[in-house]
Protein backbone atom coordinates (compact mmCIF):
# COMPACT_ATOMS: atom_id res chain seq x y z
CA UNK A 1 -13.18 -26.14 12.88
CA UNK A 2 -13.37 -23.17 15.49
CA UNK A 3 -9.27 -23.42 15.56
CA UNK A 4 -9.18 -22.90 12.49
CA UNK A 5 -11.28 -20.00 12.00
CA UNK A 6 -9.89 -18.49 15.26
CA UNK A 7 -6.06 -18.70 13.52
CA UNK A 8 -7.94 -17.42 9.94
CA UNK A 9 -9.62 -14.77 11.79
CA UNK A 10 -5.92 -13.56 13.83
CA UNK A 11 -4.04 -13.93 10.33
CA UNK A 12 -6.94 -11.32 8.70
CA UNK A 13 -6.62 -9.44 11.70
CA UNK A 14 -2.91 -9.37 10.60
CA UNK A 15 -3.29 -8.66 7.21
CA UNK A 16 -5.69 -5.63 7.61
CA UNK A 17 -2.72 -4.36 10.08
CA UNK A 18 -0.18 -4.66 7.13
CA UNK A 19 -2.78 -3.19 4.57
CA UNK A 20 -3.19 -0.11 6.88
CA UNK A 21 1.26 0.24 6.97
CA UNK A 22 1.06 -0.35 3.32
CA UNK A 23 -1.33 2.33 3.16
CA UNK A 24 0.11 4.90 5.16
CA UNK A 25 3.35 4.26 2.95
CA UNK A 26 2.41 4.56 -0.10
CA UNK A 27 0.04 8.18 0.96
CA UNK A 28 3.70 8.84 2.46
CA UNK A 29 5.47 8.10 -1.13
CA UNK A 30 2.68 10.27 -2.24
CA UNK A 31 3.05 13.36 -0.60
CA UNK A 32 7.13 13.04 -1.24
CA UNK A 33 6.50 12.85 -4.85
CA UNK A 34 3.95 15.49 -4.98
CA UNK A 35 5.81 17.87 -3.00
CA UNK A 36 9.05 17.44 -4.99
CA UNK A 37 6.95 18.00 -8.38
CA UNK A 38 5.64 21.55 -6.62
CA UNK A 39 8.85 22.13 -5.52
CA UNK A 40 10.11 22.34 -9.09
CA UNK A 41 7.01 23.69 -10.52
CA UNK A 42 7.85 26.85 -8.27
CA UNK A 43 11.78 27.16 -9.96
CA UNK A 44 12.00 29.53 -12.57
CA UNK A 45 11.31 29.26 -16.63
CA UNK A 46 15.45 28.95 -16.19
CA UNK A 47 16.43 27.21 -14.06
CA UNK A 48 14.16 24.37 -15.33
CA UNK A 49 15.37 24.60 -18.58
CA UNK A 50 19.15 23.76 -17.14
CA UNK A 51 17.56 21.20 -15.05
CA UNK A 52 18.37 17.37 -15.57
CA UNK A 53 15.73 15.05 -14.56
CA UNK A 54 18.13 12.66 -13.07
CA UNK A 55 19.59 15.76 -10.81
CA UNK A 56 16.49 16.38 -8.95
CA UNK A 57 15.13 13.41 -6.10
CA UNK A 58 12.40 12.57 -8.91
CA UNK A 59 14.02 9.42 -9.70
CA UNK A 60 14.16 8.07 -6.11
CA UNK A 61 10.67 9.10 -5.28
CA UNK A 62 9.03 7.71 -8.45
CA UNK A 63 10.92 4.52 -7.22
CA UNK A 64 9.80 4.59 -3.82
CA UNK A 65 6.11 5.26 -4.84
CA UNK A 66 6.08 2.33 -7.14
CA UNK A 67 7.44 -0.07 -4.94
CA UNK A 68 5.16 1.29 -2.37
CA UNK A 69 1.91 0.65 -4.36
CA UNK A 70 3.11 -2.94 -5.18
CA UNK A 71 3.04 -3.70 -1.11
CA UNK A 72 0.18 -2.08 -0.72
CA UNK A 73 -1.99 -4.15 -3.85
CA UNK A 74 -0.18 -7.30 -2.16
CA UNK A 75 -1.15 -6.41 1.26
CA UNK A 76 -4.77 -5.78 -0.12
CA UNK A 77 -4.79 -8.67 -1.94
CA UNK A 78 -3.73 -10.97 1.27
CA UNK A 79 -6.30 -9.13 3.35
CA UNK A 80 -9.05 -9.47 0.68
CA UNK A 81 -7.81 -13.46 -0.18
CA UNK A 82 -7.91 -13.81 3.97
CA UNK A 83 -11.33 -12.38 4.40
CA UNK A 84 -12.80 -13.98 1.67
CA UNK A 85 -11.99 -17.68 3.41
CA UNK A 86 -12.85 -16.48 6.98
CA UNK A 87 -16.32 -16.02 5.75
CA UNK A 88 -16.29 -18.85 3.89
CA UNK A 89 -15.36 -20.65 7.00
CA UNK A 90 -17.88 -19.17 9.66
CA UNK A 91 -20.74 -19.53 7.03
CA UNK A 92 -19.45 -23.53 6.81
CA UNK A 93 -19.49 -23.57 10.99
CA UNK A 94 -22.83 -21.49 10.98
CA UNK A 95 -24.76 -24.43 8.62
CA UNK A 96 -23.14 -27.61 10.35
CA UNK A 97 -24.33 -25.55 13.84
């Protein structure tokens, strides 16, 4: 029983490490996205009127943040999932002790 909490415990360990990445990447996509949408707030009445949405990095960015939040609610989810069983697990070694 304490292997297998001790391998549960290393692979939540490991998931809260990926949920942290996930999370820096997705503030990352965020800040891209948001600076790109001030960065064509600031253009003038005219030139935004000439301006095609697929000629600016909008596209790319609202691509990036997307796919970004998906690895980050699956990394959350696998941390969460992982947690939830590792307490599960001590509380099962805690009564049997």
């Amino acid at each position: 029983m304490e292997e297998k909490i001790k391998k549960l415990d290393e692979a939540t360990t490991a998931s809260q490490l990926s949920l942290l990445d996930a999370e820096s990447k997705l503030a990352a996509a965020s800040d891209a996205l948001d600076a790109a949408k001030n960065k064509l707030k600031k253009l003038s009445p005219e030139a935004q009127q000439n301006l095609e949405f697929n000629d600016t990095e909008l596209p790319d960015l609202i691509s990036a943040k997307m796919l970004a939040e998906s690895e980050c609610d699956a990394a959350r989810k696998r941390y969460e999932t992982n947690e939830k069983y590792l307490t599960i697990m001590r509380e099962k070694c805690s009564q049997k002790s």
